[in-house]
Protein backbone atom coordinates (compact mmCIF):
# COMPACT_ATOMS: atom_id res chain seq x y z
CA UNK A 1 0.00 0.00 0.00
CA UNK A 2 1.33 3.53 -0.68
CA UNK A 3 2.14 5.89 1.55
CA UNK A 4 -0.32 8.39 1.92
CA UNK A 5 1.00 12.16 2.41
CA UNK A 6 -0.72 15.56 2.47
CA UNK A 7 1.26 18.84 2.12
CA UNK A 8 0.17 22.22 3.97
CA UNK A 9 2.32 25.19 2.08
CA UNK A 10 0.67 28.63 1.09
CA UNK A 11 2.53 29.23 -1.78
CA UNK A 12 0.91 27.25 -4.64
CA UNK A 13 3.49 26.51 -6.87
CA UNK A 14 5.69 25.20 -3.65
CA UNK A 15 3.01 23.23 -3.04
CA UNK A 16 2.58 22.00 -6.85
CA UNK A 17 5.97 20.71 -6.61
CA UNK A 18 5.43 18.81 -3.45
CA UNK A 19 2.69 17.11 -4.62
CA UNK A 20 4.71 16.21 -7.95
CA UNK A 21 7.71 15.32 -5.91
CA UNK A 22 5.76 12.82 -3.67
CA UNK A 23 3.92 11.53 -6.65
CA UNK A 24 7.01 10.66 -8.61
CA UNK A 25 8.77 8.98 -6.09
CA UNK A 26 5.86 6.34 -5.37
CA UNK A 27 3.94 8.27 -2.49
CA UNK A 28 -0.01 8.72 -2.86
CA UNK A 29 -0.87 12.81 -2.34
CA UNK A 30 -4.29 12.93 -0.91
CA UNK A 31 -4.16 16.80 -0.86
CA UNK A 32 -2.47 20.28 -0.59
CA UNK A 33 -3.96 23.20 1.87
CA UNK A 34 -2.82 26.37 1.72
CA UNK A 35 -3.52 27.45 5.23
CA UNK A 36 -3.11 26.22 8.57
CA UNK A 37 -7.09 25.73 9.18
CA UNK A 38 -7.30 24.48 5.67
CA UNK A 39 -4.28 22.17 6.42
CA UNK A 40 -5.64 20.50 9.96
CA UNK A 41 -9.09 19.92 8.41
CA UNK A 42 -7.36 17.91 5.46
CA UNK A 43 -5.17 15.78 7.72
CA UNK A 44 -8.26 15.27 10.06
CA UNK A 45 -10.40 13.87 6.84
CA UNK A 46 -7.45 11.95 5.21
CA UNK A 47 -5.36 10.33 8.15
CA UNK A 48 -2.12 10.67 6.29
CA UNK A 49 0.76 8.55 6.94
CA UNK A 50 2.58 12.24 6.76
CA UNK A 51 2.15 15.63 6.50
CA UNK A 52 4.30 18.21 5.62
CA UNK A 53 3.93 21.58 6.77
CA UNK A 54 5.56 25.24 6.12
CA UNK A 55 6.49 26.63 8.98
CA UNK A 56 5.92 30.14 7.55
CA UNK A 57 2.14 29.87 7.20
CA UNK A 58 -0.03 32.98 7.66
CA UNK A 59 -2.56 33.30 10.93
CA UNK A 60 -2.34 29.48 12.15
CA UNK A 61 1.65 29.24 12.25
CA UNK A 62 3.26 25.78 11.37
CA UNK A 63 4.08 25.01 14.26
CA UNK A 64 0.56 25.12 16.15
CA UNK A 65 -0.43 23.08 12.57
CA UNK A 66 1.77 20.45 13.36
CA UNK A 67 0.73 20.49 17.19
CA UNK A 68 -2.86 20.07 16.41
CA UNK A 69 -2.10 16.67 13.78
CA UNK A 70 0.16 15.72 16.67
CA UNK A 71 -2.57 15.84 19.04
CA UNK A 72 -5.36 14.39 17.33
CA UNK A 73 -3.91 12.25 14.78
CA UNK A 74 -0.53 10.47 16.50
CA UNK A 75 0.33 8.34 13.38
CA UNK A 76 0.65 10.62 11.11
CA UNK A 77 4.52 11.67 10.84
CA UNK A 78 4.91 15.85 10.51
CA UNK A 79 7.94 16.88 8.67
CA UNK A 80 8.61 20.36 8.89
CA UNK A 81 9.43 23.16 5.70
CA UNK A 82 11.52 25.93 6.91
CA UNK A 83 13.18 28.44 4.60
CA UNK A 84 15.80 29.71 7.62
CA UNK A 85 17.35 27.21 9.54
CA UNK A 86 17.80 28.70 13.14
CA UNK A 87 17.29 26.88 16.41
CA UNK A 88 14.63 29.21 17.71
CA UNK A 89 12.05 28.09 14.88
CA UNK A 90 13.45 24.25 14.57
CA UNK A 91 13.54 23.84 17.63
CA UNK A 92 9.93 25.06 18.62
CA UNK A 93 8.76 22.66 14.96
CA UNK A 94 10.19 19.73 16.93
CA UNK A 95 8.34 20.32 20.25
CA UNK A 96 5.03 20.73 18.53
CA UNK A 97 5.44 16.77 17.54
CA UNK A 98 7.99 17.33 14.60
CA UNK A 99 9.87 14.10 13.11
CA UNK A 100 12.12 16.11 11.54
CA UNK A 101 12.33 19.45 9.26
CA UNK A 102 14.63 20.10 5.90
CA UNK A 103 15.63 23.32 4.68
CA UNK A 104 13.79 24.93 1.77
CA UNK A 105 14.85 25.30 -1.32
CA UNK A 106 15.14 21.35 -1.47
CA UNK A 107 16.05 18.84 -4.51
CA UNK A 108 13.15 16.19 -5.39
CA UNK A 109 15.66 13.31 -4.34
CA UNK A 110 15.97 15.05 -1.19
CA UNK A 111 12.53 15.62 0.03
CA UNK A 112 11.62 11.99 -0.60
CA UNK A 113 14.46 10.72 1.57
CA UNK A 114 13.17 13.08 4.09
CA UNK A 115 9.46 11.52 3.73
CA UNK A 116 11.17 7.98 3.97
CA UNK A 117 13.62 8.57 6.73
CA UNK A 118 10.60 10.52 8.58
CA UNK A 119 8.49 7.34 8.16
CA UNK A 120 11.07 4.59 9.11
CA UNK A 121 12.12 6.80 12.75
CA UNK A 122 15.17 8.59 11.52
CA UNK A 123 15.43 12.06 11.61
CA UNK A 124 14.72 14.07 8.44
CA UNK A 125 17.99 15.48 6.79
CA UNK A 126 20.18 17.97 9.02
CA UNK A 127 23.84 18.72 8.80
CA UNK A 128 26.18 17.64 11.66
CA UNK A 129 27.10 21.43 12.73
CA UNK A 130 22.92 21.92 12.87
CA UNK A 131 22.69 18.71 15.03
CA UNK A 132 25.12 19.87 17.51
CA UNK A 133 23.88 23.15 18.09
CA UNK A 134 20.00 22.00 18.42
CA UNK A 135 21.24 19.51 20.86
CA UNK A 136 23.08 21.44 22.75
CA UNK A 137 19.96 23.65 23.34
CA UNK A 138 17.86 20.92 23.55
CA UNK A 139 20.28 19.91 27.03
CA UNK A 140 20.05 23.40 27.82
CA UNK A 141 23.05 23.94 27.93
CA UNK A 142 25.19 27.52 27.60
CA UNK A 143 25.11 29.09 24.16
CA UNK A 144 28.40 27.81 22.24
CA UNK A 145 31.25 29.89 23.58
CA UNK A 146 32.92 31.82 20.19
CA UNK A 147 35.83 30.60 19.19
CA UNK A 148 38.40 31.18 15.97
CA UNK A 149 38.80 34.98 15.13
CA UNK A 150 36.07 37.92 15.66
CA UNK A 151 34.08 38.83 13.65
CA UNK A 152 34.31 42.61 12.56
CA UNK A 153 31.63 45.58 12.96
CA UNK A 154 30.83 45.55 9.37
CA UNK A 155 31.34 41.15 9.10
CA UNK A 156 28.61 41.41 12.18
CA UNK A 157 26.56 43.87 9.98
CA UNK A 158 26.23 41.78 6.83
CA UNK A 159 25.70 38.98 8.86
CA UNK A 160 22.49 40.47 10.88
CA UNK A 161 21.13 41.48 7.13
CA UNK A 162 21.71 37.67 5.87
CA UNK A 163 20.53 35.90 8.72
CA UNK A 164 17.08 38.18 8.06
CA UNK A 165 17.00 36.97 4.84
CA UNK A 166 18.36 39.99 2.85
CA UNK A 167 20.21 39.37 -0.47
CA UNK A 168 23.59 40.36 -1.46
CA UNK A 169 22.05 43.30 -3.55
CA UNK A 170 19.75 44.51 -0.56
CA UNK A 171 22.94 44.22 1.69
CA UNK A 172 25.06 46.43 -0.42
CA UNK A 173 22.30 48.65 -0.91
CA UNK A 174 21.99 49.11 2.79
CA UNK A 175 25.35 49.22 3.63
CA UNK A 176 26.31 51.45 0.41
CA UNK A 177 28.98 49.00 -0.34
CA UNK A 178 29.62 46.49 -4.01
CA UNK A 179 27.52 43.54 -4.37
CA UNK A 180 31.60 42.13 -5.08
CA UNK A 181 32.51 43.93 -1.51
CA UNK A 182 29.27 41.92 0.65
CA UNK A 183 30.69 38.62 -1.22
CA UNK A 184 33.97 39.29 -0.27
CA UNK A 185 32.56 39.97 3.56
CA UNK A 186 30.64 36.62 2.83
CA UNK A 187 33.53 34.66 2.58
CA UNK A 188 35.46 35.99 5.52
CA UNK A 189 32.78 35.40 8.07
CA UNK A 190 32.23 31.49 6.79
CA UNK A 191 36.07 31.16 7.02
CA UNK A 192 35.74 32.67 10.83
CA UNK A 193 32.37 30.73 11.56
CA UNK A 194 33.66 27.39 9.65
CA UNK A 195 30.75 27.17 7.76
CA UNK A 196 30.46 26.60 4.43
CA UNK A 197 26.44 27.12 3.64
CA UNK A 198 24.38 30.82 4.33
CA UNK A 199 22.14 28.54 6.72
CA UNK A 200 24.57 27.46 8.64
CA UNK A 201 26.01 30.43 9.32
CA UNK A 202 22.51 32.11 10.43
CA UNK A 203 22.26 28.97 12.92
CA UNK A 204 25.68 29.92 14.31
CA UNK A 205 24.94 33.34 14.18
CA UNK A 206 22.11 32.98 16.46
CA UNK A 207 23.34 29.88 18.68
CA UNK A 208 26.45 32.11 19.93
CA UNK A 209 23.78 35.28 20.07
CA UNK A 210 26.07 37.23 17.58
CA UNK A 211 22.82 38.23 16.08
CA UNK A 212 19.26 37.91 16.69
CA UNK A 213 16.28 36.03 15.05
């Protein structure tokens, strides 16, 4: 029998490809819902096998979505969508009755691994650094302690417009600085961070409290 999956994402075409994601790797789509309401009502009449919900939905946020299926339908596996991967929001995704989350924008092969891994216990896609630092909080421990060299005024300053979701173009703009100059300030602050990926850097960034969500 196919697994059955429903996907809860407000933008449409996002939620086209979903559907034709899931559809071409074997899984049986039983719906898309655009809103959080929308969303819960659809799991509540299908009893999917999983659901996968965008954390950035308007009025009824992801997280309360995936709360409410936790609640009232126990079987049915959430994996989270986020577009920013900071421990704040993943964090909150997994105590509402996540199984796991991966970062958006994803490739098809990707997303259906996720579904699978979801399905089968293991934790949906998340890199090593990510792991350590969402442990760490889970523990409650202290935020990480920075180490390596310091970041500069103007390093901290692009950083704070990334991590908001800003684009190169916006932060020279706002800074009044090249596009070539913010890349330049890019690559300095992964070397310092040892990062290699914009979203790991935000999580860093907001794991030491360098910057805020």
């Amino acid at each position: 029998m196919a697994v059955r999956a429903i996907a809860i994402e407000d933008d449409e075409a996002v939620a086209r490809l979903i559907a034709q994601v899931l559809s071409s790797h074997g899984f049986e789509v039983c719906g898309t819902a655009h809103t959080g309401e929308d969303g819960v009502a659809l799991a509540r009449k299908e009893k999917p096998d999983v659901a996968l919900v965008d954390l950035g939905l308007p009025r009824m946020s992801g997280e309360e979505v995936i709360q409410a299926i936790h609640k009232e339908l126990p079987k049915t596996k959430c994996l989270a969508l986020t577009a920013v991967d900071i421990p704040a929001r993943v964090l909150a995704a997994l105590r509402s009755g996540a199984a796991g989350y991966i970062l958006k924008p994803f490739h098809a092969a990707e997303l259906a691994r996720a579904v699978e891994d979801v399905l089968s216990g293991e934790a949906a896609p998340i890199s090593p650094r990510a792991a350590k630092v969402l442990l760490a909080e889970l523990r409650g421990d202290p935020p990480e302690q920075r180490t390596g060299p310091a970041l500069s005024k103007r390093e901290l300053e692009v950083l704070e417009l990334l991590v908001h979701g800003h684009t190169y173009a916006d932060v020279a703009q706002a800074l009044g600085i090249a596009e070539g100059t913010v890349q330049t300030y890019v690559k300095r602050i992964y070397e310092k961070l040892d990062v290699s990926t914009k979203a790991e850097a935000a999580l860093l960034a907001v794991a030491r409290g360098l910057v805020k969500p």
